[in-house]
N, C-alpha and C. Protein backbone atom coordinates (compact mmCIF):
# COMPACT_ATOMS: atom_id res chain seq x y z
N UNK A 1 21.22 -21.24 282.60
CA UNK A 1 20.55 -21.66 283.82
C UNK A 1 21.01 -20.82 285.00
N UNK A 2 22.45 -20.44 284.97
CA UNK A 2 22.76 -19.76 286.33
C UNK A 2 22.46 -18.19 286.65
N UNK A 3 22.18 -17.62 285.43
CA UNK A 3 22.01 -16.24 285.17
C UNK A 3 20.01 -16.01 285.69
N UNK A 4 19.61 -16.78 284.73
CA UNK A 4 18.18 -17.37 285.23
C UNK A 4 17.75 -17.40 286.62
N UNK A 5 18.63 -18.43 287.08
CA UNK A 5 18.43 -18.45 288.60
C UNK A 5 18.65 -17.03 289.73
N UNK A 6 19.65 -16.39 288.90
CA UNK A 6 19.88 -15.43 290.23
C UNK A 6 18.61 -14.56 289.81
N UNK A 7 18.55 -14.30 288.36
CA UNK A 7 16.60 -13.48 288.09
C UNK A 7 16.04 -13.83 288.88
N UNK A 8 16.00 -15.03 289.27
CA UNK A 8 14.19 -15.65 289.58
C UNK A 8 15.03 -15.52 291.60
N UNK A 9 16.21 -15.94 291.86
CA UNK A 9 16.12 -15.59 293.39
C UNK A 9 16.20 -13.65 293.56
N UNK A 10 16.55 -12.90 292.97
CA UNK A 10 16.46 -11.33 292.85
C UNK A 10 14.95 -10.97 292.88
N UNK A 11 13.82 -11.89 292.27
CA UNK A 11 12.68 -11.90 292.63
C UNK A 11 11.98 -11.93 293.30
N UNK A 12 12.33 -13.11 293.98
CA UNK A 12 11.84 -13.89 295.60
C UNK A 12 12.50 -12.76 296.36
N UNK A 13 13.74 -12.11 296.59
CA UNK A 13 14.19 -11.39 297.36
C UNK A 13 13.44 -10.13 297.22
N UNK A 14 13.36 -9.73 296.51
CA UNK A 14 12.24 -8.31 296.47
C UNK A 14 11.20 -8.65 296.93
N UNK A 15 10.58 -9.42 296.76
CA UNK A 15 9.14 -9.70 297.31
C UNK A 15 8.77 -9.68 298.42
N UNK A 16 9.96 -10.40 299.20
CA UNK A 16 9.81 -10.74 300.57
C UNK A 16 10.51 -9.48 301.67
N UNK A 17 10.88 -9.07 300.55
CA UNK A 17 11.28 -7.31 301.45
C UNK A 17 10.27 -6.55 301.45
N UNK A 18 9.48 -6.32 300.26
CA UNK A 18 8.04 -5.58 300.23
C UNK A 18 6.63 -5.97 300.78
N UNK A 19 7.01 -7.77 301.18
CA UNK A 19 6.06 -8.05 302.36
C UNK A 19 6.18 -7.95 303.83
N UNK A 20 7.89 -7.35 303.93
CA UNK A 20 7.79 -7.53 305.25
C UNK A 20 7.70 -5.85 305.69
N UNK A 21 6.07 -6.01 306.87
CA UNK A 21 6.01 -4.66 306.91
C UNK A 21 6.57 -3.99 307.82
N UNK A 22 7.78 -4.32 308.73
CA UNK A 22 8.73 -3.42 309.81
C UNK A 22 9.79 -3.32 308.54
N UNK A 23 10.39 -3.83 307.37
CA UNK A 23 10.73 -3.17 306.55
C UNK A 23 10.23 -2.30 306.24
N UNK A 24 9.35 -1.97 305.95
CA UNK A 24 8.32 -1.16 305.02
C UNK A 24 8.30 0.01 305.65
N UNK A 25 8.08 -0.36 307.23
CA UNK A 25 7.60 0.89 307.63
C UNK A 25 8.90 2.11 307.96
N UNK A 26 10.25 0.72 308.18
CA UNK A 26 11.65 1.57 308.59
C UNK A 26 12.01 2.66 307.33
N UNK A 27 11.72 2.09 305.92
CA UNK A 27 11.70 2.74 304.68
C UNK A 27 10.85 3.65 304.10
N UNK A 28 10.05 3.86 305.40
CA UNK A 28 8.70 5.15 304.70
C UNK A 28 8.28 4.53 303.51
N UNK A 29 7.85 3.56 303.36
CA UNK A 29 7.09 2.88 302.22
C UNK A 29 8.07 2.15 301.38
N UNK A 30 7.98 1.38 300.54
CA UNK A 30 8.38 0.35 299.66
C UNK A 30 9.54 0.68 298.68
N UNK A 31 10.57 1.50 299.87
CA UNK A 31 11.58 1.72 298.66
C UNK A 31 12.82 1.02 298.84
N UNK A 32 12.52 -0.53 298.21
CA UNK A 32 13.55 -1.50 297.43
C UNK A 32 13.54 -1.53 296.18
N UNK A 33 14.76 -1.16 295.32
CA UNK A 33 15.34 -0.90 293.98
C UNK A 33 16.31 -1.77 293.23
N UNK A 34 16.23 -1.91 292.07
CA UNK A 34 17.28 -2.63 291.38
C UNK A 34 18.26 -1.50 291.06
N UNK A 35 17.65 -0.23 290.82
CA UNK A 35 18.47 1.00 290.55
C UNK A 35 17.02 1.97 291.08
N UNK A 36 17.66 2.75 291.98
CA UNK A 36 17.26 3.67 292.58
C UNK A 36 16.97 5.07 291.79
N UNK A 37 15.81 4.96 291.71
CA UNK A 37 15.14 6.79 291.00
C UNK A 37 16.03 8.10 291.39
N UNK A 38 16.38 8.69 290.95
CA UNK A 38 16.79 9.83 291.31
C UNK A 38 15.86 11.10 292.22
N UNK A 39 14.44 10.66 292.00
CA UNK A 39 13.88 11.93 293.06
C UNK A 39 13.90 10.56 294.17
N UNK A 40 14.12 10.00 294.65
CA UNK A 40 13.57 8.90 295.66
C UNK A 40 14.33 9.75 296.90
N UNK A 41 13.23 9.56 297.91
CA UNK A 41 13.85 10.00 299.53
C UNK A 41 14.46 8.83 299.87
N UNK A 42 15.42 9.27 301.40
CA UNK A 42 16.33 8.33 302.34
C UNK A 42 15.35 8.09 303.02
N UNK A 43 15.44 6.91 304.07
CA UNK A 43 16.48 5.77 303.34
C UNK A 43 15.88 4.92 302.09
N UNK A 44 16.83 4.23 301.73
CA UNK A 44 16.23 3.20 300.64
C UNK A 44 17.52 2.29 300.45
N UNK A 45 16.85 1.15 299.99
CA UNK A 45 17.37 -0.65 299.49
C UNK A 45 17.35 -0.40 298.37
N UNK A 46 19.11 -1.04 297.59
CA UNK A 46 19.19 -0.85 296.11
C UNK A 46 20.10 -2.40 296.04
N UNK A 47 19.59 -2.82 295.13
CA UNK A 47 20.35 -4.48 294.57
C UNK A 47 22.02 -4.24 294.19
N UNK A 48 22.79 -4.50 294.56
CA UNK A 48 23.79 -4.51 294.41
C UNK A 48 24.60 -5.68 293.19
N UNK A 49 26.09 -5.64 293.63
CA UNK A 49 26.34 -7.16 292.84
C UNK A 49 25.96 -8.59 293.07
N UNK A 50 25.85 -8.83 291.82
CA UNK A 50 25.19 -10.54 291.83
C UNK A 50 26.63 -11.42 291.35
N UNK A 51 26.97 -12.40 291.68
CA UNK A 51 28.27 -13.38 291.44
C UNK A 51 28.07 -14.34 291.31
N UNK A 52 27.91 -15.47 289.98
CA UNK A 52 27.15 -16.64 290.07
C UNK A 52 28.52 -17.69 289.88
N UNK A 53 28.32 -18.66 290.32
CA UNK A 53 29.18 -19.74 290.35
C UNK A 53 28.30 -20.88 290.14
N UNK A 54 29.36 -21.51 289.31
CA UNK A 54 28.39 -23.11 288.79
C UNK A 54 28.70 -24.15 289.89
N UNK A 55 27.61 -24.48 290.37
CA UNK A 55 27.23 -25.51 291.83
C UNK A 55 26.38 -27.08 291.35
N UNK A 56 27.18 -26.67 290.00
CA UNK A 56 26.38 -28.64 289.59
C UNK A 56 26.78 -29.80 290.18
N UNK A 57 26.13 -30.81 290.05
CA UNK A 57 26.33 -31.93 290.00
C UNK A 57 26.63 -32.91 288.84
N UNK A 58 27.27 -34.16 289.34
CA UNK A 58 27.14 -35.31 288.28
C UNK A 58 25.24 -35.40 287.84
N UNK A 59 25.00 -35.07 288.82
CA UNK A 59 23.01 -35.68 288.13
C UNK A 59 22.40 -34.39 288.43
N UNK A 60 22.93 -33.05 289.08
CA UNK A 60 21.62 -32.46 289.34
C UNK A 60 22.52 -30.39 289.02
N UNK A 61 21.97 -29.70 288.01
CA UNK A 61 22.13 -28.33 287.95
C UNK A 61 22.00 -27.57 289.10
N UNK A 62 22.94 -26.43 289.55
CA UNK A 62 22.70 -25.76 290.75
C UNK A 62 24.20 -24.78 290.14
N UNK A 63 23.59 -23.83 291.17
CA UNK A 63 24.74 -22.51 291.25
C UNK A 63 24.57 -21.90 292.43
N UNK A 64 25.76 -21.21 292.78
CA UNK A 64 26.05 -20.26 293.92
C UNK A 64 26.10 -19.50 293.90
N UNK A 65 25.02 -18.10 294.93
CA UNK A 65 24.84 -17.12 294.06
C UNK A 65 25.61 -16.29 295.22
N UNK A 66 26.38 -14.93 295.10
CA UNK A 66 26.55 -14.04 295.95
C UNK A 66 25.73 -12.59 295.82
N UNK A 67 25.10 -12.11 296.55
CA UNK A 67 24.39 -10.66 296.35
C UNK A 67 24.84 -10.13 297.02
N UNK A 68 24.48 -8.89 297.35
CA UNK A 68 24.38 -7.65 297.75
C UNK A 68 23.27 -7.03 297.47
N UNK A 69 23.47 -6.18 298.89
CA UNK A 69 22.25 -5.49 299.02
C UNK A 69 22.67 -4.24 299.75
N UNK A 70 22.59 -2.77 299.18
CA UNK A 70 22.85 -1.71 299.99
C UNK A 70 21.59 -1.12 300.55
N UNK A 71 22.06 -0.36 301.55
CA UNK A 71 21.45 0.47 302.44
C UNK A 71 21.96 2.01 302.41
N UNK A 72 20.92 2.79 302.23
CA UNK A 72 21.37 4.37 301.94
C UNK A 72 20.54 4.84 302.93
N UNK A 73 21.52 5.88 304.04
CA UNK A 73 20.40 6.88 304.81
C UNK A 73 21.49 7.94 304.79
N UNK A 74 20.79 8.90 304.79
CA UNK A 74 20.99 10.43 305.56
C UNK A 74 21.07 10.77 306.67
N UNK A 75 20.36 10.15 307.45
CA UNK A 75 20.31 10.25 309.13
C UNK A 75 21.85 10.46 309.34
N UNK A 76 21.38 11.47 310.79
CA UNK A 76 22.76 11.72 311.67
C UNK A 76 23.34 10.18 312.22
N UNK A 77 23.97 10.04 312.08
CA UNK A 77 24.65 8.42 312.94
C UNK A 77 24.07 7.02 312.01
N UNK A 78 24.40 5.78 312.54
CA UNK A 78 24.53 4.75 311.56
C UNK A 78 23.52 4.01 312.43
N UNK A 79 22.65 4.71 313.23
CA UNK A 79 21.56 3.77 314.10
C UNK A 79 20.71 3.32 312.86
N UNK A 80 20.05 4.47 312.02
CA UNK A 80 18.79 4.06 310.89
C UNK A 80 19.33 2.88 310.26
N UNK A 81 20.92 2.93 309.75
CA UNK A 81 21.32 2.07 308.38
C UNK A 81 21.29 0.59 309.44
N UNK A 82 21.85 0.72 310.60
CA UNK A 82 21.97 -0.66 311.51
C UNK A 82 20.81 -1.06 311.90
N UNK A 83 19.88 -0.34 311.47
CA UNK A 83 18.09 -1.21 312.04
C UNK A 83 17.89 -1.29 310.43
N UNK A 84 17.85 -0.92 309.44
CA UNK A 84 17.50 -1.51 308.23
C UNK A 84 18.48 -2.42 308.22
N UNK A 85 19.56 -2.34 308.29
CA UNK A 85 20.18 -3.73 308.24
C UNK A 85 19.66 -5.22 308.90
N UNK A 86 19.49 -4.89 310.08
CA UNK A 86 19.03 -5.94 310.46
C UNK A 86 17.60 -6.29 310.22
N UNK A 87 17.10 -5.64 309.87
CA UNK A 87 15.56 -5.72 309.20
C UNK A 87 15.67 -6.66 307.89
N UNK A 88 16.58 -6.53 306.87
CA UNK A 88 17.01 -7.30 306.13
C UNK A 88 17.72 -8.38 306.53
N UNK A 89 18.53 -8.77 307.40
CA UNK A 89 19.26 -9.91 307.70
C UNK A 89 17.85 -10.29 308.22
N UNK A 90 16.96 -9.92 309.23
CA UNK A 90 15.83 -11.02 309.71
C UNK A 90 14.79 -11.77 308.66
N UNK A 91 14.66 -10.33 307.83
CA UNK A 91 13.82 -11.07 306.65
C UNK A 91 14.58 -12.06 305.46
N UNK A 92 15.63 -12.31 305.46
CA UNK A 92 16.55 -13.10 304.37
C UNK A 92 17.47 -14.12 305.17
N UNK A 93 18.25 -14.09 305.73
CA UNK A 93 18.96 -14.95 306.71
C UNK A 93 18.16 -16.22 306.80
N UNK A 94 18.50 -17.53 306.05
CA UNK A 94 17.69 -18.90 306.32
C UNK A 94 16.51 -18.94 305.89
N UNK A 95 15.65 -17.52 305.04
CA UNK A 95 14.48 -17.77 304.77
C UNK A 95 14.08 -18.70 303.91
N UNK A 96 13.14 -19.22 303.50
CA UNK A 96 12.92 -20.29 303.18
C UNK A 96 11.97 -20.02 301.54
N UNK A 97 12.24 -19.18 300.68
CA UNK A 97 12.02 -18.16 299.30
C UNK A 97 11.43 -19.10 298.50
N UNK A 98 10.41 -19.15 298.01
CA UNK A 98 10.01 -20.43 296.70
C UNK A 98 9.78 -19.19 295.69
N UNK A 99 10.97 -20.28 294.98
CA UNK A 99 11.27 -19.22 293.35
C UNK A 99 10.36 -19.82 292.22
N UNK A 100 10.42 -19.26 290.91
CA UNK A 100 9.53 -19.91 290.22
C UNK A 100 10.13 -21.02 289.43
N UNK A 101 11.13 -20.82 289.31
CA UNK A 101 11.75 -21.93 288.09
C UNK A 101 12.87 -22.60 289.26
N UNK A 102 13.22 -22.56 290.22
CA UNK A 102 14.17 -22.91 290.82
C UNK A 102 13.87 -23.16 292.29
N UNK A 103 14.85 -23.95 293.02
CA UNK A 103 14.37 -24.40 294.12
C UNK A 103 15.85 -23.77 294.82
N UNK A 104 15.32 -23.18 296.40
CA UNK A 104 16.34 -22.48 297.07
C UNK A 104 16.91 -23.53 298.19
N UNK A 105 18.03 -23.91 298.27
CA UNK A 105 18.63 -24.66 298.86
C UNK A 105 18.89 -24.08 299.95
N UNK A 106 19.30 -22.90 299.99
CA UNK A 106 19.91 -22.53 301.55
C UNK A 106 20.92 -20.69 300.51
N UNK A 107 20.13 -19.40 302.05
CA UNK A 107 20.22 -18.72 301.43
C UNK A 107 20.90 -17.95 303.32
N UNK A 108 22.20 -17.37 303.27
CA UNK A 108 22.91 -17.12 304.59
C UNK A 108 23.52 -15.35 304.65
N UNK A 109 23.35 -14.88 305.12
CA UNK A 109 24.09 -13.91 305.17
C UNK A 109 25.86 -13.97 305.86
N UNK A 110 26.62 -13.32 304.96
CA UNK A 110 27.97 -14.02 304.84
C UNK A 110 29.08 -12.67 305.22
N UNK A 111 28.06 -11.57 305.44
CA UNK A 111 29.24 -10.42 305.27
C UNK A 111 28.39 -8.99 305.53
N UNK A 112 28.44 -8.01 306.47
CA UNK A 112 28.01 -6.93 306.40
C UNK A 112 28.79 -6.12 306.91
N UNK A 113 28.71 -4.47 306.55
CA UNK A 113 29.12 -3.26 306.64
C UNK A 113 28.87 -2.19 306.77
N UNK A 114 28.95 -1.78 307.44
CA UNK A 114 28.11 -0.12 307.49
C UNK A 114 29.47 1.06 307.59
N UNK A 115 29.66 1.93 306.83
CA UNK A 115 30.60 3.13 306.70
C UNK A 115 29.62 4.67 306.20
N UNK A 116 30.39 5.34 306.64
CA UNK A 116 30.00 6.75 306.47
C UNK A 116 30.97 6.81 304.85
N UNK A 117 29.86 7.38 303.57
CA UNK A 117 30.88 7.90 302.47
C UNK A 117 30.59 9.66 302.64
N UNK A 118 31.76 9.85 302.85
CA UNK A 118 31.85 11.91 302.89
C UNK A 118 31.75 12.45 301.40
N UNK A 119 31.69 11.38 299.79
CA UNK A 119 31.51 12.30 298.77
C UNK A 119 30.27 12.30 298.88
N UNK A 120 29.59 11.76 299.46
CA UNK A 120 27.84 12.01 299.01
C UNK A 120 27.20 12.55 300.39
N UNK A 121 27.76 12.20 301.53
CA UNK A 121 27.45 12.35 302.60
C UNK A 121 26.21 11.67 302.83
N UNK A 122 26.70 10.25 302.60
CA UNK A 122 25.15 9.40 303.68
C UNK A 122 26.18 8.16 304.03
N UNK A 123 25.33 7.59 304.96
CA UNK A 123 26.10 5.90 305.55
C UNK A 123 25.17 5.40 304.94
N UNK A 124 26.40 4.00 304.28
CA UNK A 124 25.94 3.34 303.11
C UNK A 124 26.20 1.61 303.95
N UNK A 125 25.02 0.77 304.04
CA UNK A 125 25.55 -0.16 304.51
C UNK A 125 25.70 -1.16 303.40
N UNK A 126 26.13 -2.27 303.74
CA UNK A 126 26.34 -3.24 302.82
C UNK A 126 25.94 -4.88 302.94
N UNK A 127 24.83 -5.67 303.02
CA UNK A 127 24.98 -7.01 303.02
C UNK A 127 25.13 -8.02 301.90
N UNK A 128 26.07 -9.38 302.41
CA UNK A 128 26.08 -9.89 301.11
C UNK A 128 25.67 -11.26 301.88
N UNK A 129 24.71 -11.87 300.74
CA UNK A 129 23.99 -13.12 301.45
C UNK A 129 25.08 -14.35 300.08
N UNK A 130 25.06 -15.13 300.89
CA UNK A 130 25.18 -16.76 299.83
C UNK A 130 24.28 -17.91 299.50
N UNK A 131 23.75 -17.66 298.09
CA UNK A 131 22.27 -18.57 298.12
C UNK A 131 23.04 -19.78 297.13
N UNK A 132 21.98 -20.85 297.24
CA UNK A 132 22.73 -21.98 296.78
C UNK A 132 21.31 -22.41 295.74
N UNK A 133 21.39 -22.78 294.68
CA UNK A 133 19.66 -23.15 293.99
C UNK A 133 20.14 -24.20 293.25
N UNK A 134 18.95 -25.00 292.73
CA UNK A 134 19.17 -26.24 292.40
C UNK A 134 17.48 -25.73 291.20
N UNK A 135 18.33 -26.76 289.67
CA UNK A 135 16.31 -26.71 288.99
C UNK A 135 15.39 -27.05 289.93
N UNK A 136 14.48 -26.48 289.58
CA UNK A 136 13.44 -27.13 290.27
C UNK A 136 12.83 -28.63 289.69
N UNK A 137 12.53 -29.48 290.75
CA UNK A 137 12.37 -30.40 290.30
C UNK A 137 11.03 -30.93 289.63
């Protein structure tokens, strides 16, 4: 059930990144990835780690999910990665996601980062949200 759930919220989360179109447009088109293509241009959204924790009840199934979500640009300075960032915190932060097999309780952003890496030479940001799901009923 808990492995399930983070599928089906990793779902809802893509979706709602590829509908939102000031994402879209900050990314030169629709590039959110579970694993990122190798010809793909900067910038681009790649799924990071998933961390599931069992969030049951005496009467009711649920888990706690942790994600990640990176941010890759090339750009000179960390302005591009800090407006896709927040492009993602607006579209995910409290959104309100209807999954298919599962019901989203409450989904927060808990942690972000932005650093320059010098082996690859791009700023790589980092958000990690905390979603909470319950079966659907």
């Amino acid at each position: 059930m808990m492995t399930a759930a983070t599928a089906d919220l990793q779902k809802a989360i893509f979706a709602a990144l590829l509908a939102d179109s000031g994402l879209v447009a900050v990314l030169g088109g629709g590039k959110v990835f579970d694993h990122a293509p190798a010809s793909v241009g900067f910038p681009y959204v790649t799924f990071g780690r998933a961390s599931v924790y069992d969030w049951s009840t005496a009467t009711e199934p649920g888990s706690e999910q942790l994600l990640t979500l990176h941010v890759w640009s090339k750009a000179r300075g960390k302005k591009e990665t800090l407006d896709i960032m927040e492009r993602l915190r607006l579209a995910l932060d409290g959104a309100p996601l209807e999954l298919d097999r599962h019901r989203l309780v409450d989904l927060r952003l808990v942690y972000s980062e932005v650093r320059y890496d010098d082996d690859i030479d791009v700023y790589h940001g980092q958000l990690r949200f905390r979603a909470v799901t319950e079966g659907a009923a």
